[in-house]
Protein backbone atom coordinates (compact mmCIF):
# COMPACT_ATOMS: atom_id res chain seq x y z
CA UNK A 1 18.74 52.40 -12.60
CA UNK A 2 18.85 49.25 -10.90
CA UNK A 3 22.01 47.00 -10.37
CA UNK A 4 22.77 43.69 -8.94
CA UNK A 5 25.58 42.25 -7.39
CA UNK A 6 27.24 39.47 -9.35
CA UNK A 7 30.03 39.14 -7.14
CA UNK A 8 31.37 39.71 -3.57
CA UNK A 9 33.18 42.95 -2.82
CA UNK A 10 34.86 43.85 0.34
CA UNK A 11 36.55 47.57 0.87
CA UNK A 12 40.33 47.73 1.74
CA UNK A 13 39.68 51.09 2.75
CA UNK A 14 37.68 51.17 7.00
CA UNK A 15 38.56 54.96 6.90
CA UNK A 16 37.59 56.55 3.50
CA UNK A 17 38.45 60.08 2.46
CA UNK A 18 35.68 62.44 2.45
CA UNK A 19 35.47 66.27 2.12
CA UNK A 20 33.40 69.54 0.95
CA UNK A 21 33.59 71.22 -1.49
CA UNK A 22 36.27 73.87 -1.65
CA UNK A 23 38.27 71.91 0.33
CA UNK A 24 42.39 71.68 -0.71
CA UNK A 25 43.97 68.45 -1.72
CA UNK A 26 47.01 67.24 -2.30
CA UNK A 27 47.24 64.88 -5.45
CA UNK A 28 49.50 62.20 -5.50
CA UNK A 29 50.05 59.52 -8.13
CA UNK A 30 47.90 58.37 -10.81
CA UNK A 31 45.70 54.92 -10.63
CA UNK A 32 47.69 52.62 -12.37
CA UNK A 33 45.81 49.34 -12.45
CA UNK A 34 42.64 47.74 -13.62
CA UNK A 35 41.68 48.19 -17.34
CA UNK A 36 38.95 51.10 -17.26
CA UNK A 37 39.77 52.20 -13.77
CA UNK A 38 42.07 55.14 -15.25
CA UNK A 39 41.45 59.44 -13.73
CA UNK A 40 41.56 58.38 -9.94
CA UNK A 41 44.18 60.19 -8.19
CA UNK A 42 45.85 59.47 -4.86
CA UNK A 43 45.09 62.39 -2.72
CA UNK A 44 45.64 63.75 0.84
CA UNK A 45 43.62 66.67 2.95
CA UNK A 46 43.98 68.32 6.07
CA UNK A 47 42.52 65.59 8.98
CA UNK A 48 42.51 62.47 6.80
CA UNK A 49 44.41 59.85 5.42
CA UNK A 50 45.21 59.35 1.97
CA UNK A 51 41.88 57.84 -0.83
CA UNK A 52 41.13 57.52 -4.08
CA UNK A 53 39.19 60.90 -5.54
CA UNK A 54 38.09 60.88 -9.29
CA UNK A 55 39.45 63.39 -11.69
CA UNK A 56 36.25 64.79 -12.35
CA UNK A 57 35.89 66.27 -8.38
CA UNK A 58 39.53 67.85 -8.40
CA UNK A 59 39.85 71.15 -9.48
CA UNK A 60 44.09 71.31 -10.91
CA UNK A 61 45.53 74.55 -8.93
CA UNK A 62 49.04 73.72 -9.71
CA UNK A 63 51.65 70.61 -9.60
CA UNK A 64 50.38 68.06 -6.95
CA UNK A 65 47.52 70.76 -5.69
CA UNK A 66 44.09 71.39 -6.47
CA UNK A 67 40.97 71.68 -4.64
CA UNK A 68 37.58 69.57 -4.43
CA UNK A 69 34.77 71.03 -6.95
CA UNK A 70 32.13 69.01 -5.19
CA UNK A 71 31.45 67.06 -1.63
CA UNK A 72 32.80 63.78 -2.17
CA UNK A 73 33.25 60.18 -0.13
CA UNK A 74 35.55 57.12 -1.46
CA UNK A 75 33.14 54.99 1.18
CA UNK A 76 33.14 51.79 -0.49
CA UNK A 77 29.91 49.13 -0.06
CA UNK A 78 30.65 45.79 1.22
CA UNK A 79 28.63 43.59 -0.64
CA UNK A 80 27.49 40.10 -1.69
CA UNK A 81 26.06 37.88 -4.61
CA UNK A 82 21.98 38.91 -4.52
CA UNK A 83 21.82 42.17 -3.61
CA UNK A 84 20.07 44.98 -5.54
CA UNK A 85 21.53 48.44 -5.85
CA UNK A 86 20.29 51.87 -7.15
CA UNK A 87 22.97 53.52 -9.61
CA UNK A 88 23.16 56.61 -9.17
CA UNK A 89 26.56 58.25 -10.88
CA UNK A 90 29.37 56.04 -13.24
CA UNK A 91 32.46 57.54 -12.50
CA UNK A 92 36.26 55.77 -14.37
CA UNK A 93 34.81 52.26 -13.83
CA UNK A 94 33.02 52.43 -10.70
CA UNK A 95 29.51 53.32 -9.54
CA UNK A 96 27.78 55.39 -6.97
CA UNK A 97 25.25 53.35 -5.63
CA UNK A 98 22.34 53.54 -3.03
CA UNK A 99 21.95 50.06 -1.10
CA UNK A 100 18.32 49.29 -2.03
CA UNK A 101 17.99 47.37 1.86
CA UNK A 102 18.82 50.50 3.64
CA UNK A 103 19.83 53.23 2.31
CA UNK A 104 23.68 52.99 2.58
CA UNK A 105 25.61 55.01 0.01
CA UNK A 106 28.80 53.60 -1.16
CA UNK A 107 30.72 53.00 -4.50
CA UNK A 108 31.55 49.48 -6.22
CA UNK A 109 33.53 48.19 -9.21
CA UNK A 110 30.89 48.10 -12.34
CA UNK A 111 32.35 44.74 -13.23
CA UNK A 112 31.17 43.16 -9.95
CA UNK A 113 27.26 44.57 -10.94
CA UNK A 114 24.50 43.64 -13.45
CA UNK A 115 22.41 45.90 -14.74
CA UNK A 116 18.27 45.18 -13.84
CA UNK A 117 16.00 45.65 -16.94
């Protein structure tokens, strides 16, 4: 499905989390924040510093520990007014999305997209 950007969006984040699958994390707190933004978790793993993961990668192991149940990135898209996306997985408020220009994978905030009919 087809998105485009209805406002500007800039990531906080120039080193992202990313790991495989299998890998152990260490969750941290809870999102607390934007309306409809709730089941991302503040997590840590071996290498990296601290990112955003969605509850739905994180496999619970115990208090504070659990492990990754699929290869993930928090690589955010920095993007602008105009541009059109490919959506490819809505996740707590956010989408996966393939920059149509190029390629680039990345996630951004639904409310900043339009969906293309």
């Amino acid at each position: 499905m087809n998105y485009v950007v209805i406002e500007r969006h800039r990531s906080e984040y120039p080193k992202p989390i990313s790991f495989a699958q299998g890998v152990r994390l260490q969750i941290g707190q809870r999102y607390e924040g934007d309306k409809g933004w709730e089941d991302w978790y503040l997590c840590h793993c071996a290498g990296q510093e601290a990112g955003w993961v969605p509850a739905q990668v994180i496999e619970r192991l115990g208090v504070g520990e659990g492990r990754a149940l699929e290869p993930y990135s928090a690589h955010e898209l920095d993007v602008d007014p105009g541009q059109v996306m490919v959506g490819l997985r809505p996740l707590n408020g956010w989408l996966w999305c393939r920059r149509q220009r190029n390629g680039e994978l990345g996630w951004l905030p639904m409310h900043k997209l339009r969906r293309l009919d």
